[in-house]
C-alpha atoms as a PDB file:
ATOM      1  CA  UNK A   1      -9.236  -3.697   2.231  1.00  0.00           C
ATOM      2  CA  UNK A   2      -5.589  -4.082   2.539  1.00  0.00           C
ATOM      3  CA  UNK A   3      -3.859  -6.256   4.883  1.00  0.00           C
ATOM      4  CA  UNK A   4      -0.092  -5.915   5.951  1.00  0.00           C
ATOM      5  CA  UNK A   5       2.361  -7.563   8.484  1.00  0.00           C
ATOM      6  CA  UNK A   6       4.483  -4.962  10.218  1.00  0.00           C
ATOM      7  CA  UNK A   7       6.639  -4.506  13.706  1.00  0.00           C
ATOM      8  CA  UNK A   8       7.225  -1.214  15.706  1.00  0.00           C
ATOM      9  CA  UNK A   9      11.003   0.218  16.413  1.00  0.00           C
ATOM     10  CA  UNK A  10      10.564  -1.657  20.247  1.00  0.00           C
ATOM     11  CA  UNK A  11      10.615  -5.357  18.366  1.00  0.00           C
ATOM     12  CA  UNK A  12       6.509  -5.683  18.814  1.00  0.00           C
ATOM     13  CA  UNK A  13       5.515  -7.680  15.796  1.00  0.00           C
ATOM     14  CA  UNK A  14       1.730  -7.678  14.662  1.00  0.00           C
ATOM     15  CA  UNK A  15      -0.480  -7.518  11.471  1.00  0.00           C
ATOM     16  CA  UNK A  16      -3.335  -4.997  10.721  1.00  0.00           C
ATOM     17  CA  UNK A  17      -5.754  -3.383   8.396  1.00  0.00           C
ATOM     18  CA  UNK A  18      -3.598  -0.567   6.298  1.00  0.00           C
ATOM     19  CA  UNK A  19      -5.595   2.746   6.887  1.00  0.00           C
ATOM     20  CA  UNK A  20      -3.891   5.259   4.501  1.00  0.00           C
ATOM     21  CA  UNK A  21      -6.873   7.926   5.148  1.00  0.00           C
ATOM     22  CA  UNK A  22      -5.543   7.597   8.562  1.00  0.00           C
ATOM     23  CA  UNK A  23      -2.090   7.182   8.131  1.00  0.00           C
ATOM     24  CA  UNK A  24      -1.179   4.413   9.628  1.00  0.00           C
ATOM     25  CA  UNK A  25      -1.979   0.755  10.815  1.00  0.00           C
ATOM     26  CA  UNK A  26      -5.036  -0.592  12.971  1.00  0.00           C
ATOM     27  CA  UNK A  27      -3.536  -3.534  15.011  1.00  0.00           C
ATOM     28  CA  UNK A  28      -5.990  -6.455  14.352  1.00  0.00           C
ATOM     29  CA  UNK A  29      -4.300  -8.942  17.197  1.00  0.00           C
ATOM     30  CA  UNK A  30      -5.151  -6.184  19.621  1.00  0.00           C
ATOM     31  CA  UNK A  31      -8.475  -5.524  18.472  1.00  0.00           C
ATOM     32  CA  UNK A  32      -9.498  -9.393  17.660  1.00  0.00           C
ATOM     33  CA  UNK A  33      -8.732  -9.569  21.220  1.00  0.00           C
ATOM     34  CA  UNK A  34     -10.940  -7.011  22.239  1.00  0.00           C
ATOM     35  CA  UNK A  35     -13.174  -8.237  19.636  1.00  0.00           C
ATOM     36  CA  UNK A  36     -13.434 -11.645  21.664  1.00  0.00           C
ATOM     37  CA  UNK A  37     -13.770 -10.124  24.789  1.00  0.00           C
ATOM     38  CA  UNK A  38     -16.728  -7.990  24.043  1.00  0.00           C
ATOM     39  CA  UNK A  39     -18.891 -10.512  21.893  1.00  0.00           C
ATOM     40  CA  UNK A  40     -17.900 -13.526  24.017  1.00  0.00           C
ATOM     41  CA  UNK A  41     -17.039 -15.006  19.794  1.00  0.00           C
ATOM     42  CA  UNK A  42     -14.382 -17.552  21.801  1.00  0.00           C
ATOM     43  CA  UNK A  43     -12.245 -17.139  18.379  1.00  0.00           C
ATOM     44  CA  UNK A  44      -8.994 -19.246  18.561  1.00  0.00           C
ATOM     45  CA  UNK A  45      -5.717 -17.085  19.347  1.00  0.00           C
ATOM     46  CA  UNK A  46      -4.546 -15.012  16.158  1.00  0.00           C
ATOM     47  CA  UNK A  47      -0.976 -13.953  16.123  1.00  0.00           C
ATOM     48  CA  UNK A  48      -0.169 -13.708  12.248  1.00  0.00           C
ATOM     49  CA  UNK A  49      -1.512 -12.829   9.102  1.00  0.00           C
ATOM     50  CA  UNK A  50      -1.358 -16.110   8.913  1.00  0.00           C
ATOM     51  CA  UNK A  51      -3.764 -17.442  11.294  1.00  0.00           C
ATOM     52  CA  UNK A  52      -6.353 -14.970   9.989  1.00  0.00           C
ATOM     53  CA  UNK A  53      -6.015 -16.887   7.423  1.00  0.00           C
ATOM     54  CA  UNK A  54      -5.669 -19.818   8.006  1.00  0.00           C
ATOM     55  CA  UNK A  55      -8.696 -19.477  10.845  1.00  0.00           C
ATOM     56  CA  UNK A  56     -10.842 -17.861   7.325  1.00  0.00           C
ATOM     57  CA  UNK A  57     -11.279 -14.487   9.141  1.00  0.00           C
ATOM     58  CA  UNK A  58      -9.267 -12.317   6.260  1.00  0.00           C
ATOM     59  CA  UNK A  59     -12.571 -11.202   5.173  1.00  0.00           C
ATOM     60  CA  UNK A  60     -13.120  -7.563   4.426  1.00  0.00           C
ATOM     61  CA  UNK A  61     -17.147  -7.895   5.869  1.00  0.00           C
ATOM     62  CA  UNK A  62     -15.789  -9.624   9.403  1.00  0.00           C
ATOM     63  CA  UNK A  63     -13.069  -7.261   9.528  1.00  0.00           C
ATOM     64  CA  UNK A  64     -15.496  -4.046   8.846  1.00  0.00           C
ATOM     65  CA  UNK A  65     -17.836  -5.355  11.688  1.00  0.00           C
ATOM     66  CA  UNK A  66     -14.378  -5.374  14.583  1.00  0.00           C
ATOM     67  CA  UNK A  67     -13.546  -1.981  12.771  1.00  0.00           C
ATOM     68  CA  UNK A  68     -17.079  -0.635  13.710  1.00  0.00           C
ATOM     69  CA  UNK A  69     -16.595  -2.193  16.764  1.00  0.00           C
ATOM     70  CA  UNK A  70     -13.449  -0.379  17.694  1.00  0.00           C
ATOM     71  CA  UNK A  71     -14.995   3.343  16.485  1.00  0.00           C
ATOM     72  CA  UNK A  72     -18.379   2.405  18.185  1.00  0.00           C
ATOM     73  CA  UNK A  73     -15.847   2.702  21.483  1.00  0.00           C
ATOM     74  CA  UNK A  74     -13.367   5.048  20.750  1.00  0.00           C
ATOM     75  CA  UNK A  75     -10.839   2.795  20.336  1.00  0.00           C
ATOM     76  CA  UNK A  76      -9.401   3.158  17.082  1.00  0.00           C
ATOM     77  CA  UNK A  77      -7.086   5.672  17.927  1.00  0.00           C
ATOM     78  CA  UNK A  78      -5.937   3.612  20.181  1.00  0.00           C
ATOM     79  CA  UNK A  79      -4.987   0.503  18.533  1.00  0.00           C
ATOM     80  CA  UNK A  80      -3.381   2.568  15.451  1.00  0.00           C
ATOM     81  CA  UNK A  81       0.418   2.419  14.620  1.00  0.00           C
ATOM     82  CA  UNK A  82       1.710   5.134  12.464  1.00  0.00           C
ATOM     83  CA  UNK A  83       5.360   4.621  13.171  1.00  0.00           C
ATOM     84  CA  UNK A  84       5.943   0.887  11.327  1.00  0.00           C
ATOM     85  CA  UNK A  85       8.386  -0.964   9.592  1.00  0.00           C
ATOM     86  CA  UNK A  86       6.327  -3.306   7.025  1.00  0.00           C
ATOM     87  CA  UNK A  87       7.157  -7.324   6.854  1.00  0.00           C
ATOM     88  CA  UNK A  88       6.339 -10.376   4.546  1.00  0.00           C
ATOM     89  CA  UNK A  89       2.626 -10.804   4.826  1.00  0.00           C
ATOM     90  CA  UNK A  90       3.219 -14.453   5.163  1.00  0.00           C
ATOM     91  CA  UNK A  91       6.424 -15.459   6.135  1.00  0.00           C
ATOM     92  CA  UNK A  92       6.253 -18.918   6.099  1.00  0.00           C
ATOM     93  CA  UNK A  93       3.644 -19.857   3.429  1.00  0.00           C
ATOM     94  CA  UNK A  94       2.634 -23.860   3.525  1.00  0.00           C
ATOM     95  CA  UNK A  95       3.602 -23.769  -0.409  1.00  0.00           C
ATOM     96  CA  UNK A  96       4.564 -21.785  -3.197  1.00  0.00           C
ATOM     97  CA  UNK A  97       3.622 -22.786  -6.204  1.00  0.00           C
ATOM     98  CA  UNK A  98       4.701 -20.409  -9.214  1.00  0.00           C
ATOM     99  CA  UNK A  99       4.178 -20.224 -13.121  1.00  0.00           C
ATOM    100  CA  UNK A 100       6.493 -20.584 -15.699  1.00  0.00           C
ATOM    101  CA  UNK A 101       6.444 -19.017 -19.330  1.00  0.00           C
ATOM    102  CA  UNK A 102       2.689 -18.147 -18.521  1.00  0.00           C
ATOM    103  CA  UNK A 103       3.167 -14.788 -20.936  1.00  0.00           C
ATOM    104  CA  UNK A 104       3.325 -16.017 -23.876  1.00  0.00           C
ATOM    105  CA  UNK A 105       5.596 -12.766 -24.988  1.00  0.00           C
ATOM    106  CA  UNK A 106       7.687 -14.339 -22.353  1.00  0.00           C
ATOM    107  CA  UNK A 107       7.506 -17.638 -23.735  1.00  0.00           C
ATOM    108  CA  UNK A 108       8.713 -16.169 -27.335  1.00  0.00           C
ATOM    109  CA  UNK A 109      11.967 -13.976 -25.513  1.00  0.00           C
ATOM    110  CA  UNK A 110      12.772 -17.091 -24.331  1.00  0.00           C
ATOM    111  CA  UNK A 111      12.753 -19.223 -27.961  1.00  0.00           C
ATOM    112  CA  UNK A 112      10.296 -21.298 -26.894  1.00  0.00           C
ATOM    113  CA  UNK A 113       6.010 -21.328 -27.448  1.00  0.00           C
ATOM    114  CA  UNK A 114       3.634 -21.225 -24.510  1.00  0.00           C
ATOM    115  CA  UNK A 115       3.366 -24.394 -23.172  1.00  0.00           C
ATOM    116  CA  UNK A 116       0.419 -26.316 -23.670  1.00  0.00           C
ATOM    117  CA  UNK A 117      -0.848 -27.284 -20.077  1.00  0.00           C
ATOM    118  CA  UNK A 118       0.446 -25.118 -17.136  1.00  0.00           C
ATOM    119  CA  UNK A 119       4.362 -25.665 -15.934  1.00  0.00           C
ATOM    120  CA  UNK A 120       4.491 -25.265 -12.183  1.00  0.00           C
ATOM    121  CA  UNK A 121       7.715 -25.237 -10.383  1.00  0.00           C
ATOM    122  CA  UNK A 122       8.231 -24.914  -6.276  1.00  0.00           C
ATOM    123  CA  UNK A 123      10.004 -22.138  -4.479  1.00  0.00           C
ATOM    124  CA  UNK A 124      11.435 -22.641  -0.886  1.00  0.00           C
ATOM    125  CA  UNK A 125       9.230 -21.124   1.687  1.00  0.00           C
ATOM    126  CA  UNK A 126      12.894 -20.058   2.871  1.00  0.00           C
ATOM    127  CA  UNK A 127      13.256 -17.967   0.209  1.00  0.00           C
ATOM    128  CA  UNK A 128      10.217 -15.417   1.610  1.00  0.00           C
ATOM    129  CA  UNK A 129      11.822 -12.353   2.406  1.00  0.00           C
ATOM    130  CA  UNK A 130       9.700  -8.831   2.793  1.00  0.00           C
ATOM    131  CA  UNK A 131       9.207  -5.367   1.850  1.00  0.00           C
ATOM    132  CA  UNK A 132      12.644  -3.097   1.508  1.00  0.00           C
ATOM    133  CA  UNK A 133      14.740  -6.812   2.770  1.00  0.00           C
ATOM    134  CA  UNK A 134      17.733  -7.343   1.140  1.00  0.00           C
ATOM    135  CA  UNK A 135      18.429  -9.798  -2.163  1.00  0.00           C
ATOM    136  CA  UNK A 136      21.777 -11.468  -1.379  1.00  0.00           C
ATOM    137  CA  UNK A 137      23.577 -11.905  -4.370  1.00  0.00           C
ATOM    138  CA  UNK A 138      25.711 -15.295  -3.818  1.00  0.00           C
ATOM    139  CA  UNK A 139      29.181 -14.400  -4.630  1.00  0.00           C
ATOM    140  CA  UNK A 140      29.536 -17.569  -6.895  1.00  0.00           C
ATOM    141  CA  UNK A 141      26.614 -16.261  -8.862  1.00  0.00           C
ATOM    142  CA  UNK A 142      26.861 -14.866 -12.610  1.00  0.00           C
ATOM    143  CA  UNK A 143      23.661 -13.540 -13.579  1.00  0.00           C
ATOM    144  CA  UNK A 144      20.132 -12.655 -11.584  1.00  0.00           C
ATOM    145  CA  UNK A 145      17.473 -11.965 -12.811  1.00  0.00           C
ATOM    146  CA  UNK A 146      14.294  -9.963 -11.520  1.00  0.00           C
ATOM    147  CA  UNK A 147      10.837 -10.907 -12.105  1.00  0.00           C
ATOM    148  CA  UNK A 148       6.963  -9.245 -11.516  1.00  0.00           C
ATOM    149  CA  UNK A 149       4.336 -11.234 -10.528  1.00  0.00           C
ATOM    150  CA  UNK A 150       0.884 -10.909  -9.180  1.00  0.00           C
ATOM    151  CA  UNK A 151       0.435 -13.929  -6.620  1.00  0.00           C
ATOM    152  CA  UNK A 152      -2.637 -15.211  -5.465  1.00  0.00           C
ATOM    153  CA  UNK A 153      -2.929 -16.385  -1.794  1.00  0.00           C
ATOM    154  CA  UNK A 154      -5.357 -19.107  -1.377  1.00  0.00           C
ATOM    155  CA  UNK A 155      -7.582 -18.607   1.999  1.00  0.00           C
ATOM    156  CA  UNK A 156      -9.638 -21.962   1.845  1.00  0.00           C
ATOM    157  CA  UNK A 157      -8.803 -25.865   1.593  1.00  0.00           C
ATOM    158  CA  UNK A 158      -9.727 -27.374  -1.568  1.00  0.00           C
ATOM    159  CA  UNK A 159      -8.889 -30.066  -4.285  1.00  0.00           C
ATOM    160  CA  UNK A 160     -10.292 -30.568  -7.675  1.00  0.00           C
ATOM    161  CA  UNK A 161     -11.419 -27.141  -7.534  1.00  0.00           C
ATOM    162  CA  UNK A 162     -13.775 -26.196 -10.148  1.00  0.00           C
ATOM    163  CA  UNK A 163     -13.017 -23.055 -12.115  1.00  0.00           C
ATOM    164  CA  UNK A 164     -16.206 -21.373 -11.816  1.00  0.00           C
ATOM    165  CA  UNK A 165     -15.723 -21.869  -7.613  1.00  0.00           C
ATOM    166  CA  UNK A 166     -11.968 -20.842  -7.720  1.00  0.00           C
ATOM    167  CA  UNK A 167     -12.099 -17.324  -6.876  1.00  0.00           C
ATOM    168  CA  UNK A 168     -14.304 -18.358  -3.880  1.00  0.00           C
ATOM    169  CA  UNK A 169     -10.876 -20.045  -2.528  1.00  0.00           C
ATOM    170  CA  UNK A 170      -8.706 -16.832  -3.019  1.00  0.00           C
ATOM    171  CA  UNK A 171      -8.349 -14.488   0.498  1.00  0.00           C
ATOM    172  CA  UNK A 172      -6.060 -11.652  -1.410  1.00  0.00           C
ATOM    173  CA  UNK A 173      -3.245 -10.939  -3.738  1.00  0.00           C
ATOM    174  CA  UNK A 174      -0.231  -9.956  -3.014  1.00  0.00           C
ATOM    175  CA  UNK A 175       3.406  -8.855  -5.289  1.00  0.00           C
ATOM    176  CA  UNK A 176       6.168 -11.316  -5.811  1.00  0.00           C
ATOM    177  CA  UNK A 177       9.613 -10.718  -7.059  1.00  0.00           C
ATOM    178  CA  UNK A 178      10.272 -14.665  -8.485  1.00  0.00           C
ATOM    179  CA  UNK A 179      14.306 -13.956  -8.676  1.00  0.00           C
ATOM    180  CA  UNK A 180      15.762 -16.254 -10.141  1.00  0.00           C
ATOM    181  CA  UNK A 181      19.599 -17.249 -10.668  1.00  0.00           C
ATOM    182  CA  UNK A 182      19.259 -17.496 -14.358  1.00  0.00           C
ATOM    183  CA  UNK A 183      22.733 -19.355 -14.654  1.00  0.00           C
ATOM    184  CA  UNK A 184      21.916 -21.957 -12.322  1.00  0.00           C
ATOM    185  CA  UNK A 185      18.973 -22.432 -14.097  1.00  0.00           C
ATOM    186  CA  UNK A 186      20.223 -22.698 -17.682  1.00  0.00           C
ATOM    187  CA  UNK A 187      22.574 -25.389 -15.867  1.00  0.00           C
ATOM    188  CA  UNK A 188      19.520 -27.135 -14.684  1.00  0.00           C
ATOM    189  CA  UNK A 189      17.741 -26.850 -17.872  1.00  0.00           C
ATOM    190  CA  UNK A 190      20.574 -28.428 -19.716  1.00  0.00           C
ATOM    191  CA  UNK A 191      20.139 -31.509 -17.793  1.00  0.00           C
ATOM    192  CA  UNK A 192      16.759 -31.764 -17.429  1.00  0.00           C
ATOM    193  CA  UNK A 193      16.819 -31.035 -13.512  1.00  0.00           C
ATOM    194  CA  UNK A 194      14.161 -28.966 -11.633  1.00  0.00           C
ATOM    195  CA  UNK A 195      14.211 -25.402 -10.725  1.00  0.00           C
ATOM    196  CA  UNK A 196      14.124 -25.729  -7.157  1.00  0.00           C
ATOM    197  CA  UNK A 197      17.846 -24.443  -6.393  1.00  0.00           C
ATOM    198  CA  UNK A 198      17.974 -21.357  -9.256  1.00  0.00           C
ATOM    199  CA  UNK A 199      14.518 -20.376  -7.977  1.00  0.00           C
ATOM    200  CA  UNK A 200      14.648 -20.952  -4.489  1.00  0.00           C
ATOM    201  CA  UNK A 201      17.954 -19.674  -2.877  1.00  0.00           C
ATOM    202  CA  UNK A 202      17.671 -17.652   0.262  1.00  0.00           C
ATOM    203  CA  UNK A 203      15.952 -14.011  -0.339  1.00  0.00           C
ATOM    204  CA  UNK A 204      14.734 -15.097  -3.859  1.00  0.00           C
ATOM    205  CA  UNK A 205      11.206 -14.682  -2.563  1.00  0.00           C
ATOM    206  CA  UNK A 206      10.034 -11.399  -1.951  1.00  0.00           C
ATOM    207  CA  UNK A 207       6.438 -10.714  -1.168  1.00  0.00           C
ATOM    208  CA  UNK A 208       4.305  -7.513  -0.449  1.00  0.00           C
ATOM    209  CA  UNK A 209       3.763  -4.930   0.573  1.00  0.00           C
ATOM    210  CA  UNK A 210       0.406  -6.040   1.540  1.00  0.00           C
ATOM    211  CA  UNK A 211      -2.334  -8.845   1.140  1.00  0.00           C
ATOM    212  CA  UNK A 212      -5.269  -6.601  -1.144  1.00  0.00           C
ATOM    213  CA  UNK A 213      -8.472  -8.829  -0.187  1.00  0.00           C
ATOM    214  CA  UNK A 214     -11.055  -9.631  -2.951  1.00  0.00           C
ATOM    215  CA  UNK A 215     -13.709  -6.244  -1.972  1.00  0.00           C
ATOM    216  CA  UNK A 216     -10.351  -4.225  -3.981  1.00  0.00           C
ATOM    217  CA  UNK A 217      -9.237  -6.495  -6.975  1.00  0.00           C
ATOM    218  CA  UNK A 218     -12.335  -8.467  -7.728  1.00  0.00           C
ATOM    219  CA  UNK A 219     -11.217  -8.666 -11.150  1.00  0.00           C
ATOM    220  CA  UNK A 220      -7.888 -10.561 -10.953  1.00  0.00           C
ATOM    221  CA  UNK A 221      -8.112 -11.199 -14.833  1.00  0.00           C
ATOM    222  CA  UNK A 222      -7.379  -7.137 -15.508  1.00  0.00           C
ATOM    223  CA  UNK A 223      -4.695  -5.854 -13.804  1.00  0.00           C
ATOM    224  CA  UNK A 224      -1.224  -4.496 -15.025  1.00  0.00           C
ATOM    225  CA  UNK A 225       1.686  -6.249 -13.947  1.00  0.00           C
ATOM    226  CA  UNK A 226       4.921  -3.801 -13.859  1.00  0.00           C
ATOM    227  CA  UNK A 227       8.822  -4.557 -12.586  1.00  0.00           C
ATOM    228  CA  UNK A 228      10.966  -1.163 -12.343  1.00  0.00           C
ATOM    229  CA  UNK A 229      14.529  -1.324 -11.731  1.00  0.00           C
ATOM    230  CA  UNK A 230      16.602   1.682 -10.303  1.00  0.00           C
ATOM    231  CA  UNK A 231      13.033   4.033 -11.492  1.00  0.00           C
ATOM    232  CA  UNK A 232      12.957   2.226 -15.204  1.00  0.00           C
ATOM    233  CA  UNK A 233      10.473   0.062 -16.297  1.00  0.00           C
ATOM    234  CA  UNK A 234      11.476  -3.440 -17.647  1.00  0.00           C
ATOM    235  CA  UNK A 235       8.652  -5.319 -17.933  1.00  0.00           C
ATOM    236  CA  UNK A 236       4.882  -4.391 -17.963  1.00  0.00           C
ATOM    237  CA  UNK A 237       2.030  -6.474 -19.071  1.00  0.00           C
ATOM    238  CA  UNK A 238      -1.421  -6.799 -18.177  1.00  0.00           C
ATOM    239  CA  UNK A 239      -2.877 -10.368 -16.376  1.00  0.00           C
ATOM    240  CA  UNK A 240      -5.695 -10.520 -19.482  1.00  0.00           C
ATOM    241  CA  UNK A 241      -2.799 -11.220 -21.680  1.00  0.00           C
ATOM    242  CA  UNK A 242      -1.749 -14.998 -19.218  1.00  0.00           C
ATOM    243  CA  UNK A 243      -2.067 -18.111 -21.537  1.00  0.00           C
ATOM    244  CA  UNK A 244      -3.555 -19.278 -18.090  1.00  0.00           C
ATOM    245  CA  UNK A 245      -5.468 -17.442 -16.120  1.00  0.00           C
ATOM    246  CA  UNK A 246      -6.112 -17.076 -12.089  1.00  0.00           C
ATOM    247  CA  UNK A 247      -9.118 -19.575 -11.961  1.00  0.00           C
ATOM    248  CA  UNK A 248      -7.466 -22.101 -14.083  1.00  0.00           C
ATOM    249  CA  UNK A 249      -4.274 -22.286 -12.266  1.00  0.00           C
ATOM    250  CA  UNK A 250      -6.597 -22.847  -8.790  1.00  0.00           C
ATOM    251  CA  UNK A 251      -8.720 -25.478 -10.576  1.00  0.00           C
ATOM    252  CA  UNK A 252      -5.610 -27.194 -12.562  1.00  0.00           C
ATOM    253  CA  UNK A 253      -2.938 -27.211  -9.360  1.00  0.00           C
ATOM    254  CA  UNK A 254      -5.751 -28.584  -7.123  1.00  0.00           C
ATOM    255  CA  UNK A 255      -5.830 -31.844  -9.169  1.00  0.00           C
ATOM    256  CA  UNK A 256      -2.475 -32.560  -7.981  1.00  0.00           C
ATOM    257  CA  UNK A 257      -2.311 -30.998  -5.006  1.00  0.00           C
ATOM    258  CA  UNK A 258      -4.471 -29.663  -2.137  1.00  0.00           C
ATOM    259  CA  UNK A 259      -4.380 -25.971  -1.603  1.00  0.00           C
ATOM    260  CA  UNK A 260      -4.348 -24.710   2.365  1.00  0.00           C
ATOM    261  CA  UNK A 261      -4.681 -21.146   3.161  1.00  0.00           C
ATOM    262  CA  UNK A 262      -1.875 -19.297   3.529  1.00  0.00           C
ATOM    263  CA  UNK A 263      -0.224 -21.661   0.159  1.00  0.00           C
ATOM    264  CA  UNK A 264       0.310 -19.064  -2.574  1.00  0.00           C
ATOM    265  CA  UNK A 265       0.433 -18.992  -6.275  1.00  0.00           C
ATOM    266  CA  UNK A 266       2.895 -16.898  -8.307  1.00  0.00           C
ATOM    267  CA  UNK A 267       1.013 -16.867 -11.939  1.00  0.00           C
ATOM    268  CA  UNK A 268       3.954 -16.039 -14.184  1.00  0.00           C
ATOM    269  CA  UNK A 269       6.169 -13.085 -15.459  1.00  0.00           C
ATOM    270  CA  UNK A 270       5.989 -10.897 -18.712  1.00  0.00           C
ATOM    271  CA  UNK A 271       8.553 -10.540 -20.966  1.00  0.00           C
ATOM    272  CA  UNK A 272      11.516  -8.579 -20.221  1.00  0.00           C
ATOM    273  CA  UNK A 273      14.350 -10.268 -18.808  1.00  0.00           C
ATOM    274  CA  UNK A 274      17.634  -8.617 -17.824  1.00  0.00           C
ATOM    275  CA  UNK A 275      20.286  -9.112 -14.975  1.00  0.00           C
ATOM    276  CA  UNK A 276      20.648  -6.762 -11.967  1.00  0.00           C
ATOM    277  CA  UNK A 277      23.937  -6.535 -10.054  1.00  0.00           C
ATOM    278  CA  UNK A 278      24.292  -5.251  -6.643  1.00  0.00           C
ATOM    279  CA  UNK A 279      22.902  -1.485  -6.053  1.00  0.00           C
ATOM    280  CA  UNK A 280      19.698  -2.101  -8.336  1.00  0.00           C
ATOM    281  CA  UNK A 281      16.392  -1.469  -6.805  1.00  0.00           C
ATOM    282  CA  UNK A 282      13.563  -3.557  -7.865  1.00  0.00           C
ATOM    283  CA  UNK A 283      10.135  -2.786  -7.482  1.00  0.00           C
ATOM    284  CA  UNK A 284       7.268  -4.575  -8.772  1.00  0.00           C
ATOM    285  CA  UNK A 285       3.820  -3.129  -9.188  1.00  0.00           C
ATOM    286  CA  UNK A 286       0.910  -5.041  -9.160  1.00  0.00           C
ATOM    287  CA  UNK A 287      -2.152  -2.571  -9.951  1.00  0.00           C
ATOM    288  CA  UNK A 288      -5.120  -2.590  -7.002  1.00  0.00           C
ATOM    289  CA  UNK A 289      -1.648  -3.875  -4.548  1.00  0.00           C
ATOM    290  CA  UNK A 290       1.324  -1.675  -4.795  1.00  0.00           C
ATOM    291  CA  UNK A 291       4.982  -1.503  -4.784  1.00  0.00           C
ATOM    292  CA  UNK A 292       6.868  -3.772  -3.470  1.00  0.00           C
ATOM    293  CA  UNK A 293      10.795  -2.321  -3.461  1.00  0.00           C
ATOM    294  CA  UNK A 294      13.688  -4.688  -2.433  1.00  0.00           C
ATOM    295  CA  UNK A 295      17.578  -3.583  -2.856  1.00  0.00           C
ATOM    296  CA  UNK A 296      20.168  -6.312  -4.195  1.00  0.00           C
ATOM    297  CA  UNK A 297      23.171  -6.525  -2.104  1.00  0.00           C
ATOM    298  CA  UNK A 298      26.492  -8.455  -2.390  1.00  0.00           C
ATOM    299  CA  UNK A 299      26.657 -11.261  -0.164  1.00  0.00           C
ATOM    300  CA  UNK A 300      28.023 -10.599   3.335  1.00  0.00           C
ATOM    301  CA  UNK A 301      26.639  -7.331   3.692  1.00  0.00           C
ATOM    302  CA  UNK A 302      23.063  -6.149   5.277  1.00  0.00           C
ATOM    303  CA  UNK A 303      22.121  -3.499   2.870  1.00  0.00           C
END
């Protein structure tokens, strides 16, 4: 089951189960309303992707029961939107934790081995942009750099996770695009500062198009990881080949840091890096996900 956040050409924002077969959108705020009203389940008010979330109702068996609900009264064709405009699934995670030089082909483009314990670095929630958003290239900016990840969205509380527990925390995986200004960075790097600002700069965080819950990627461990820019591939690995891998990186962050749903973990990049400059499309493609396309643009323009 896939997930998405989307809102309709009137300004009516919502979030829904993505029914290709039917071409178009079921809207779950609607229907968990009806849902409520029928069963008498008193569930809390659920405006976001979010909440679902965060309220641990992004389950593909729940959801299937209000889906069955809504045929078992006709109401599906109701409560689907065909004419959408998708959004970030999560547009204000609680944290974003991401990976660095977790390929180790990455880790050798860059001169340097795979590290030997995981090295985490923060992005600014502000960063999240969606689906087809804009990338603002900052005009004092030199080089920016695109880069394909598959991100893991946690759905459940937890610290000092074990790893044979840690895919019991996950509610769905998602794209991310972890741009990066690569100059700021090497500036950073130089003097042993953080990555916060080269990583975290307004519309450096694009997510999507969807949330993909566990009954379509059970197998995190196996999928390909692809970033295309203006229809060319760039980079393209597969997740089996991460020095760490997705229940590791639960269990290990969770020592240091208690996951909430709706927190999300970006797991690393494969090799691959070149700039883009202002006109490039990026998409990255996360097999059992999709394609998550975002234009670069010079700053002060919209698209």
């Amino acid at each position: 089951m896939k997930l998405i956040s989307y809102r309709t050409d009137d300004d009516y924002n919502s979030f829904g189960i993505l029914r290709e077969d039917l071409g178009g959108v079921i809207d779950l705020e609607k229907a968990l309303d009806i849902w409520s009203t029928l069963y008498d389940e008193g569930i809390p008010p659920i405006v976001s992707l979010f909440d679902l979330i965060w309220f641990d109702m992004a389950r593909a068996e729940l959801l299937s029961e209000v889906e069955d609900m809504l045929e078992d009264h006709d109401l599906t064709d109701a409560l689907l939107d065909t004419d959408y405009e998708l959004t970030a699934p999560i547009t204000r995670p609680g944290a974003i934790y991401a990976l660095g030089r977790n390929y180790p082909a990455h880790a050798r483009e860059s001169g340097l081995k795979p590290p030997e314990e995981p090295i985490v670095f923060g992005k600014a929630v502000t960063s999240v942009i969606g689906p087809n958003e804009p990338v603002v290239y900052k005009n004092w900016l030199t080089r920016v750099d695109p880069e394909a990840e598959l991100a893991v969205v946690i759905g459940r509380k937890g610290s000092n996770i074990p790893m044979d527990d840690a895919l019991l925390y996950v509610a769905g995986y998602t794209c991310l695009n972890d741009v990066t200004a690569r100059d700021v960075q090497k500036t950073d790097l130089a003097d042993s500062n953080p990555w916060l600002r080269s990583k975290g700069i307004d519309t450096f965080c694009p997510i999507g198009p969807n949330i993909t819950l566990p009954d379509e990627m059970p197998d995190p461990l196996h999928v390909d990881v692809e970033l295309r820019v203006n229809g060319k591939t760039r980079q393209k690995d597969n997740t089996a080949s991460m020095t760490y891998d997705v229940p590791y990186l639960i269990s290990w962050i969770s020592r240091y840091h208690t996951l909430y749903p709706g927190d999300i973990i970006s797991t690393g990049t494969p090799e691959g890096m070149k700039p883009v400059v202002v006109g490039d499309i990026m998409e990255v493609i996360v097999e059992g996900v999709g394609t998550l396309r975002n234009p670069v643009v010079a700053e002060g323009r919209r698209r």
